[in-house]
N, C-alpha and C. Protein backbone atom coordinates (compact mmCIF):
# COMPACT_ATOMS: atom_id res chain seq x y z
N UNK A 1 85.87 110.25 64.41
CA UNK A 1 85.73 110.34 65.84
C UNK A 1 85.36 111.77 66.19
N UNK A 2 84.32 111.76 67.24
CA UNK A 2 84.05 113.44 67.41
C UNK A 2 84.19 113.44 68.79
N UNK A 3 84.41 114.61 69.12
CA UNK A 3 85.58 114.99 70.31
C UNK A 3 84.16 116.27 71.15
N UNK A 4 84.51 116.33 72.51
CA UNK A 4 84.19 117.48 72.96
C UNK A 4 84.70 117.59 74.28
N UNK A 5 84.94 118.81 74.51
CA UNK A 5 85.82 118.90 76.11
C UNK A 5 86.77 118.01 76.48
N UNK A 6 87.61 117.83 75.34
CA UNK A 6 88.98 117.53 75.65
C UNK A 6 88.65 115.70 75.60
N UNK A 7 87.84 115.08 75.01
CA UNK A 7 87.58 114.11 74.84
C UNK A 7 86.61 113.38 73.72
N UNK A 8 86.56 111.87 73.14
CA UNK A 8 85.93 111.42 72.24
C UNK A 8 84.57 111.06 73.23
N UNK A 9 83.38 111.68 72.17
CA UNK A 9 82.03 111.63 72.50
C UNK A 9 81.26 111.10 71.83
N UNK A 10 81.82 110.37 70.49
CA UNK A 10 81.42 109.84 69.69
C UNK A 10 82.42 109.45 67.95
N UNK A 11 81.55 108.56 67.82
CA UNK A 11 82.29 107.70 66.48
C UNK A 11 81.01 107.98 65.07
N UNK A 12 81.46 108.23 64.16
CA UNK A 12 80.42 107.75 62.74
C UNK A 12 81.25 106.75 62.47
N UNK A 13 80.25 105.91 61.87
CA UNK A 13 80.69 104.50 61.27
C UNK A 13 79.58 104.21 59.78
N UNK A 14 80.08 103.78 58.97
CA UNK A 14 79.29 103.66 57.72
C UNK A 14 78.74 102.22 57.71
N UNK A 15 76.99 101.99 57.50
CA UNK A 15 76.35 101.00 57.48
C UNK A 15 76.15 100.78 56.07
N UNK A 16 75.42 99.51 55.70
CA UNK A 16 74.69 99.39 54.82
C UNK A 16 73.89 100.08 53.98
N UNK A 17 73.24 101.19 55.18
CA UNK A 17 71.63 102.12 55.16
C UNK A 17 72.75 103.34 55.30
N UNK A 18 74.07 103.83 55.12
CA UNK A 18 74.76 105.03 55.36
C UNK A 18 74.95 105.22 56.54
N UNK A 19 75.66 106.31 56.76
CA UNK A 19 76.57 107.01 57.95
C UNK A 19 75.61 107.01 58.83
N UNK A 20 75.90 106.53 60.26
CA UNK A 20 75.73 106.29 61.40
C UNK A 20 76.31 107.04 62.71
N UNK A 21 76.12 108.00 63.44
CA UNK A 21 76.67 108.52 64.64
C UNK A 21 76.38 107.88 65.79
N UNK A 22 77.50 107.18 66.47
CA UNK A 22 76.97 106.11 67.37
C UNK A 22 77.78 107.30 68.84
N UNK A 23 76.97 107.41 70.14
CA UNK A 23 77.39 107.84 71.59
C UNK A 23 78.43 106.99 71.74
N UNK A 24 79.90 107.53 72.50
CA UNK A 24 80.82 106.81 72.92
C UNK A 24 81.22 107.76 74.27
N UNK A 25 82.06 106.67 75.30
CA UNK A 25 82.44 107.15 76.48
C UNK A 25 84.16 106.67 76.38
N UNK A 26 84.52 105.90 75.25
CA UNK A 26 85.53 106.05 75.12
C UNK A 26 85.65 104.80 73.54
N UNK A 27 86.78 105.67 73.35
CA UNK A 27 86.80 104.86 71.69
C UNK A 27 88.58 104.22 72.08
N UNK A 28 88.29 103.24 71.46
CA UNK A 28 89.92 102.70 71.17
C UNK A 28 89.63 102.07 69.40
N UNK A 29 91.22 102.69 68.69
CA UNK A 29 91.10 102.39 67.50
C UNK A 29 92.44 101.86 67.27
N UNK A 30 92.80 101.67 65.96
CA UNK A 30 93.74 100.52 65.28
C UNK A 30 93.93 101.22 64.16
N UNK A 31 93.59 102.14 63.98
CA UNK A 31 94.06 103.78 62.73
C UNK A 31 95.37 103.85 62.94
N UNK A 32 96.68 103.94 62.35
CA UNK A 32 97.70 105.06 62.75
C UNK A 32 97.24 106.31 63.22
N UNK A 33 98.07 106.50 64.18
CA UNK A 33 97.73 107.87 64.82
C UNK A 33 97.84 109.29 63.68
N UNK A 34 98.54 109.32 63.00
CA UNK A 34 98.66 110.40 62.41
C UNK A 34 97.02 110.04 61.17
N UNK A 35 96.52 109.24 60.98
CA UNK A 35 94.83 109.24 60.16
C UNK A 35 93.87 109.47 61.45
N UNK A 36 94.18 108.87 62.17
CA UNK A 36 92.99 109.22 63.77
C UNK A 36 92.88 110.94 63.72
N UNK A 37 94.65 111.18 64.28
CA UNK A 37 93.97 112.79 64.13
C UNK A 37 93.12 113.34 62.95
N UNK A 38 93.56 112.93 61.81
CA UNK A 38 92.87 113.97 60.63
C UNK A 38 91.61 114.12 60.87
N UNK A 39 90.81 112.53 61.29
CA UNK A 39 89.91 111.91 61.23
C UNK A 39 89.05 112.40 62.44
N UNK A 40 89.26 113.42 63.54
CA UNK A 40 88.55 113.71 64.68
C UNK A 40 87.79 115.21 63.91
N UNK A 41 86.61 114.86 64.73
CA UNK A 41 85.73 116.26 64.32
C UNK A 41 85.66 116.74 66.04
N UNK A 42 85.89 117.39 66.00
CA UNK A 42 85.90 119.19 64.67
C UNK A 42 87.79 118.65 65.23
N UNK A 43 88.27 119.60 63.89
CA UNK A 43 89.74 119.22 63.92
C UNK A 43 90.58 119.52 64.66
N UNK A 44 91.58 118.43 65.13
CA UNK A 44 92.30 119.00 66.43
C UNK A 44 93.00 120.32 65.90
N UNK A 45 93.63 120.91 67.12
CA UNK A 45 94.55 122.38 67.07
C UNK A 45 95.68 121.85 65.98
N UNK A 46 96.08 122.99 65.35
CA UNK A 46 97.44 123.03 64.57
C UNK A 46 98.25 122.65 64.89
N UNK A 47 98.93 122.60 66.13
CA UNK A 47 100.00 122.24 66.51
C UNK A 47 99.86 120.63 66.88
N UNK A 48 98.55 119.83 67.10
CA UNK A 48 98.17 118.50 67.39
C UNK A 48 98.34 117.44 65.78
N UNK A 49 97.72 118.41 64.98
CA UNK A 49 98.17 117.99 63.79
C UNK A 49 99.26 117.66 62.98
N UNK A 50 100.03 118.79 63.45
CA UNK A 50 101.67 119.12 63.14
C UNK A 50 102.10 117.78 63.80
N UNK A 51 102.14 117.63 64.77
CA UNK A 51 102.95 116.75 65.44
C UNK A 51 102.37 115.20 64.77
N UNK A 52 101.10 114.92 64.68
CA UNK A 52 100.94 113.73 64.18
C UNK A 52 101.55 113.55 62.58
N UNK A 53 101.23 114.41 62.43
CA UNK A 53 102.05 114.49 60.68
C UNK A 53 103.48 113.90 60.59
N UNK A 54 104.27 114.73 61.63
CA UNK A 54 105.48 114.43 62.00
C UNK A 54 106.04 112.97 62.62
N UNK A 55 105.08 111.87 62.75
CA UNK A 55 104.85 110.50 63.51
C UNK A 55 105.65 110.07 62.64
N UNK A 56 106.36 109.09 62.32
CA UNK A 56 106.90 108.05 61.07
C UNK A 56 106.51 106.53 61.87
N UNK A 57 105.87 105.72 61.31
CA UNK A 57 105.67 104.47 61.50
C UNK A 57 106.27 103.73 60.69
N UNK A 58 106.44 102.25 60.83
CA UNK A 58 106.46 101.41 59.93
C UNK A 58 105.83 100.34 60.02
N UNK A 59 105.85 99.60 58.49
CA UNK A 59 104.89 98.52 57.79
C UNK A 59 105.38 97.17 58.55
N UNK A 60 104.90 95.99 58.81
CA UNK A 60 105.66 94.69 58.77
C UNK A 60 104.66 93.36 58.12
N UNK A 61 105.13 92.63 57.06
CA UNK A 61 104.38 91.72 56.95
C UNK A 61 104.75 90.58 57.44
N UNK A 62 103.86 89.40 57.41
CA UNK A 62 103.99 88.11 58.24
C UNK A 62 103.94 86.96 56.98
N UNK A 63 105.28 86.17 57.20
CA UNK A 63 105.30 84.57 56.85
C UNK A 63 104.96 83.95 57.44
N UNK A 64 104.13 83.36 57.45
CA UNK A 64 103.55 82.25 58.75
C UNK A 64 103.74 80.52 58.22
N UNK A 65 104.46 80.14 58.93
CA UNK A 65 105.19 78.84 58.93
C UNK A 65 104.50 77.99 59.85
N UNK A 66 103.77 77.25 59.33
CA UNK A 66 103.03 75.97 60.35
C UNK A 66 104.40 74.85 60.58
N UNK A 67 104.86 74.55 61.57
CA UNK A 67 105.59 74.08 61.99
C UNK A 67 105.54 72.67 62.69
N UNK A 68 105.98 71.70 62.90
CA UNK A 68 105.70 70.57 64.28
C UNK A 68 106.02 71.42 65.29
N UNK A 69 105.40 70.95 66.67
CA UNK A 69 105.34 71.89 67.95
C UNK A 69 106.70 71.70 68.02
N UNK A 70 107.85 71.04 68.55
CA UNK A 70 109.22 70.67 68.75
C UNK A 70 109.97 71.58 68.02
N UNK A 71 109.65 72.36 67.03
CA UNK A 71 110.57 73.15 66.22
C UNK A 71 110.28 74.10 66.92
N UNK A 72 109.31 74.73 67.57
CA UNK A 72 108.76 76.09 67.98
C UNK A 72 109.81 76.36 69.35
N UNK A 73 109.67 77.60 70.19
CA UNK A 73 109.83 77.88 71.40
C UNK A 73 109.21 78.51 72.10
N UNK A 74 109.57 78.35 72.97
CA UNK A 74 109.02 78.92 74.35
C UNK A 74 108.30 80.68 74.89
N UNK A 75 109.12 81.41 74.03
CA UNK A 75 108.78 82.40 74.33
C UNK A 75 108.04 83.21 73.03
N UNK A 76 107.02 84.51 72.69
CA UNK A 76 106.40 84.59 72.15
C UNK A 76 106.97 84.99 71.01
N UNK A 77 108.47 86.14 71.50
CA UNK A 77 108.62 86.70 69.90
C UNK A 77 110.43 86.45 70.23
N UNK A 78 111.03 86.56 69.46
CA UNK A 78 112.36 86.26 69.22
C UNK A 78 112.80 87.48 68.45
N UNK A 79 113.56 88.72 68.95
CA UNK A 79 114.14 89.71 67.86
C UNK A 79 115.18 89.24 67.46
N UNK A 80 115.69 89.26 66.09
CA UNK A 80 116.68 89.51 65.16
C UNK A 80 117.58 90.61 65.22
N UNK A 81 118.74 90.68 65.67
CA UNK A 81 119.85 91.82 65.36
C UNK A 81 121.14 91.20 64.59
N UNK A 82 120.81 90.59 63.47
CA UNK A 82 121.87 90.23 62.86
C UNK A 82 121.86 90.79 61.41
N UNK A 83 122.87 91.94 61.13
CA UNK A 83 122.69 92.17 60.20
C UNK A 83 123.36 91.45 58.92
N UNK A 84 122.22 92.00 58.00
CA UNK A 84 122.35 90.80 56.86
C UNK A 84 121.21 90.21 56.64
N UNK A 85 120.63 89.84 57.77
CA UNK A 85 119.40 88.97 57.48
C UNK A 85 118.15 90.20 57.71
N UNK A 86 116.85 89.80 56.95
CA UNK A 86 116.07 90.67 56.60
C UNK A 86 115.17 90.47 57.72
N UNK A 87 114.35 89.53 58.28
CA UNK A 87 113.80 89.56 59.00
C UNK A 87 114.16 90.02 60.62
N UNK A 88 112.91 90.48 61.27
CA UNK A 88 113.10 91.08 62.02
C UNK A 88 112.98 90.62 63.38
N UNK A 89 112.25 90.03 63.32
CA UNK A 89 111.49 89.58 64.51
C UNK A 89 110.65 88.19 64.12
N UNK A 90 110.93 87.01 65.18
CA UNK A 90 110.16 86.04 64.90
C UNK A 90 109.18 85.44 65.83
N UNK A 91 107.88 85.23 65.77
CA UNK A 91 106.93 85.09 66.34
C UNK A 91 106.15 83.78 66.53
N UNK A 92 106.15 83.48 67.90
CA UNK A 92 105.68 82.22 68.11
C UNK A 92 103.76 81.77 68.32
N UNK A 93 102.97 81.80 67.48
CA UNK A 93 101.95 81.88 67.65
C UNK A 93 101.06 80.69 68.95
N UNK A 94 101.69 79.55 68.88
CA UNK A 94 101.15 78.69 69.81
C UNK A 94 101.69 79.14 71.16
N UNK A 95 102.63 80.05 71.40
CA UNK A 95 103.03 80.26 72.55
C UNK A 95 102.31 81.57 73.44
N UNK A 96 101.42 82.19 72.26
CA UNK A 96 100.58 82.88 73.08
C UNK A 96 99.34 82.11 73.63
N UNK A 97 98.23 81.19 72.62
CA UNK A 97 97.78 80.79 73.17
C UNK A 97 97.61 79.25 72.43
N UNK A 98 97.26 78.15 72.46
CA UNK A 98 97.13 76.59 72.13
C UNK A 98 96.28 76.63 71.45
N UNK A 99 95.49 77.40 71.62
CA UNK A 99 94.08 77.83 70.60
C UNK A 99 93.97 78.53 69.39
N UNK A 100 95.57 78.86 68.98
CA UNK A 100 95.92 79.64 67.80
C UNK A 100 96.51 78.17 67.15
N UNK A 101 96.89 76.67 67.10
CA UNK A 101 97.29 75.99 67.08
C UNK A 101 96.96 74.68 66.40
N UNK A 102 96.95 73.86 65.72
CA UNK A 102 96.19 72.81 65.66
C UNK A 102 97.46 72.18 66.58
N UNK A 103 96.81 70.53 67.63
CA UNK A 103 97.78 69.83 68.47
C UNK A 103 99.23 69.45 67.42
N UNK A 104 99.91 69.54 68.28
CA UNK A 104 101.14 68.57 67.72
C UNK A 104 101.62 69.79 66.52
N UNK A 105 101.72 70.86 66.91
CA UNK A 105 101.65 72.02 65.92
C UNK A 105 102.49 73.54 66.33
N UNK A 106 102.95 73.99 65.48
CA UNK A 106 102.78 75.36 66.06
C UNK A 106 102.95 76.31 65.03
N UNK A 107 103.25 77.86 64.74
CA UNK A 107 103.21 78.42 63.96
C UNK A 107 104.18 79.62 63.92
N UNK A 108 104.87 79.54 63.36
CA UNK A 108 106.02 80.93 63.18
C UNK A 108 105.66 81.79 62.39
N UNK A 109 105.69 83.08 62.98
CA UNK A 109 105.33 84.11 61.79
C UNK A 109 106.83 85.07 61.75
N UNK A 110 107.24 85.07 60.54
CA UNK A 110 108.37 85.66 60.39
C UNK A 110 108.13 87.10 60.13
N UNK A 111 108.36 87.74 60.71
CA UNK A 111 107.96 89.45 60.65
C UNK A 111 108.90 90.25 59.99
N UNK A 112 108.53 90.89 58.82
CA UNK A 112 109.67 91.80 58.09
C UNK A 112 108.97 93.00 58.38
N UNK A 113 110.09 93.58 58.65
CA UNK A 113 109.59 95.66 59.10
C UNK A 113 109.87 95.85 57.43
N UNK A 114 109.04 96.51 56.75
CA UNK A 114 108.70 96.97 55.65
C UNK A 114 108.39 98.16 55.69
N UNK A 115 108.26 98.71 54.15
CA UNK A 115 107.62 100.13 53.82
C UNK A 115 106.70 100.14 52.48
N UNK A 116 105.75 100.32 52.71
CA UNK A 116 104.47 100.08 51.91
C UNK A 116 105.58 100.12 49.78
N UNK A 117 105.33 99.59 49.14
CA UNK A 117 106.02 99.79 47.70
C UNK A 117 107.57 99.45 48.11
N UNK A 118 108.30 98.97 49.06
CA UNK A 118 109.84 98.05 48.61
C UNK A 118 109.50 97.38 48.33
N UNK A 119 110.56 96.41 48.21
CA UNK A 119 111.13 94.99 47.35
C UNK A 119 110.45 94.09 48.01
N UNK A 120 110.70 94.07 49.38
CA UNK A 120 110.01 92.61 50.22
C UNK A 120 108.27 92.95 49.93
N UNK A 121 107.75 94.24 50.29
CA UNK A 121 106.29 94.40 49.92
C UNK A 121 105.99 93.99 49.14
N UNK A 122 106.43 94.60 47.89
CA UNK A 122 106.15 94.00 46.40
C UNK A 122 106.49 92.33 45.85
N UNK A 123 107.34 91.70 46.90
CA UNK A 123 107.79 90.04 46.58
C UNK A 123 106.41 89.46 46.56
N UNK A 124 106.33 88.60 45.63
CA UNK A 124 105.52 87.53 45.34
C UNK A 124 105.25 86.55 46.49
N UNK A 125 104.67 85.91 47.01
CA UNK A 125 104.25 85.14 47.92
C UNK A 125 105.53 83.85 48.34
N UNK A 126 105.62 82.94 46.73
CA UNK A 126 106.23 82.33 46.56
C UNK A 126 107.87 82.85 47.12
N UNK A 127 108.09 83.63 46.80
CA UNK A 127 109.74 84.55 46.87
C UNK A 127 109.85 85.14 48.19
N UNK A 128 108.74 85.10 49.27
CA UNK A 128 109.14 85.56 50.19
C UNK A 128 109.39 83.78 51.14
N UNK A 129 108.55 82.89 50.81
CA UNK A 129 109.02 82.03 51.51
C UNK A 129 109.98 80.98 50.86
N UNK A 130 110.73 81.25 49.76
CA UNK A 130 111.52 80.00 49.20
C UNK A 130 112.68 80.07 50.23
N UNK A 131 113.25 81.40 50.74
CA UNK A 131 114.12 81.36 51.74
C UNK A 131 114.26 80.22 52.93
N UNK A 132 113.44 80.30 53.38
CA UNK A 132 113.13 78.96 54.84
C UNK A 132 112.50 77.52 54.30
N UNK A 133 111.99 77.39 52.93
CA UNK A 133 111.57 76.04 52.91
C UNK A 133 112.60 75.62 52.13
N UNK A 134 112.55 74.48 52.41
CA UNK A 134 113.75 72.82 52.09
C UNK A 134 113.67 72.97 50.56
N UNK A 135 115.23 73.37 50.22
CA UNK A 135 115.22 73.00 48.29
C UNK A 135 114.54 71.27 48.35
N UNK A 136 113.77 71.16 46.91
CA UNK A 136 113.51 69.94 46.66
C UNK A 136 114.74 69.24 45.91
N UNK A 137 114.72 67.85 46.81
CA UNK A 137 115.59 66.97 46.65
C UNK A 137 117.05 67.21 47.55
N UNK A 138 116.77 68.21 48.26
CA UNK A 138 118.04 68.40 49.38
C UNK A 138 118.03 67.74 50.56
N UNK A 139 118.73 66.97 51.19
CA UNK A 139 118.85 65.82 51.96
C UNK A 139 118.67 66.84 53.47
């Protein structure tokens, strides 16, 4: 992102045919903030840097549970404060929109706050969802 007078004036973006400088009047990105800053030309002030450095974020990945609609609810996300249990937050996908949905359907995404290399990151696919699906042969 390139910056001038206290604002973004432009983006490079890499094509096919190489680096590209495209005019912008305003950029919105999906970077963590602390890579955005690094990432602005010419480089922000020291002290702009400092502080993004200083940001701590965190990771979360998604189980997504296709569900019958009747299991789902009403509202979009459901937080978790029970400790003990790992997940964090649970997310109702048909309840944002019907169009995220097939009918007669809905979709839970179970959200774990993670950190890039733990245990839940590194779990196998299988091992993150044996938790919520039905042992076989359990009534």
């Amino acid at each position: 992102m390139h910056r001038a007078g206290g604002r973004a004036v432009a983006v490079t973006v890499a094509t096919a045919t190489g680096a590209r400088r495209l005019a912008a009047d305003h950029v919105i990105s999906s970077m963590p903030l602390p890579a955005l800053v690094k990432a602005v030309d010419p480089p922000a002030p020291p002290r702009v840097r400092a502080a993004a450095d200083a940001l701590r974020h965190r990771d979360f990945l998604t189980v997504a549970l296709v569900v019958p609609a009747d299991a789902g609810f009403p509202d979009n996300w459901i937080y978790v404060h029970t400790p003990g249990v790992r997940v964090g937050r649970i997310q109702n996908f048909g309840s944002w929109s019907p169009y995220l949905v097939r009918d007669g359907f809905t979709c839970l995404g179970l959200e774990y706050f993670v950190d890039a290399g733990d245990d839940l990151w590194e779990s196998p696919d299988d091992d993150l969802v044996a938790p919520v699906l039905p042992r076989r042969g359990a009534a």
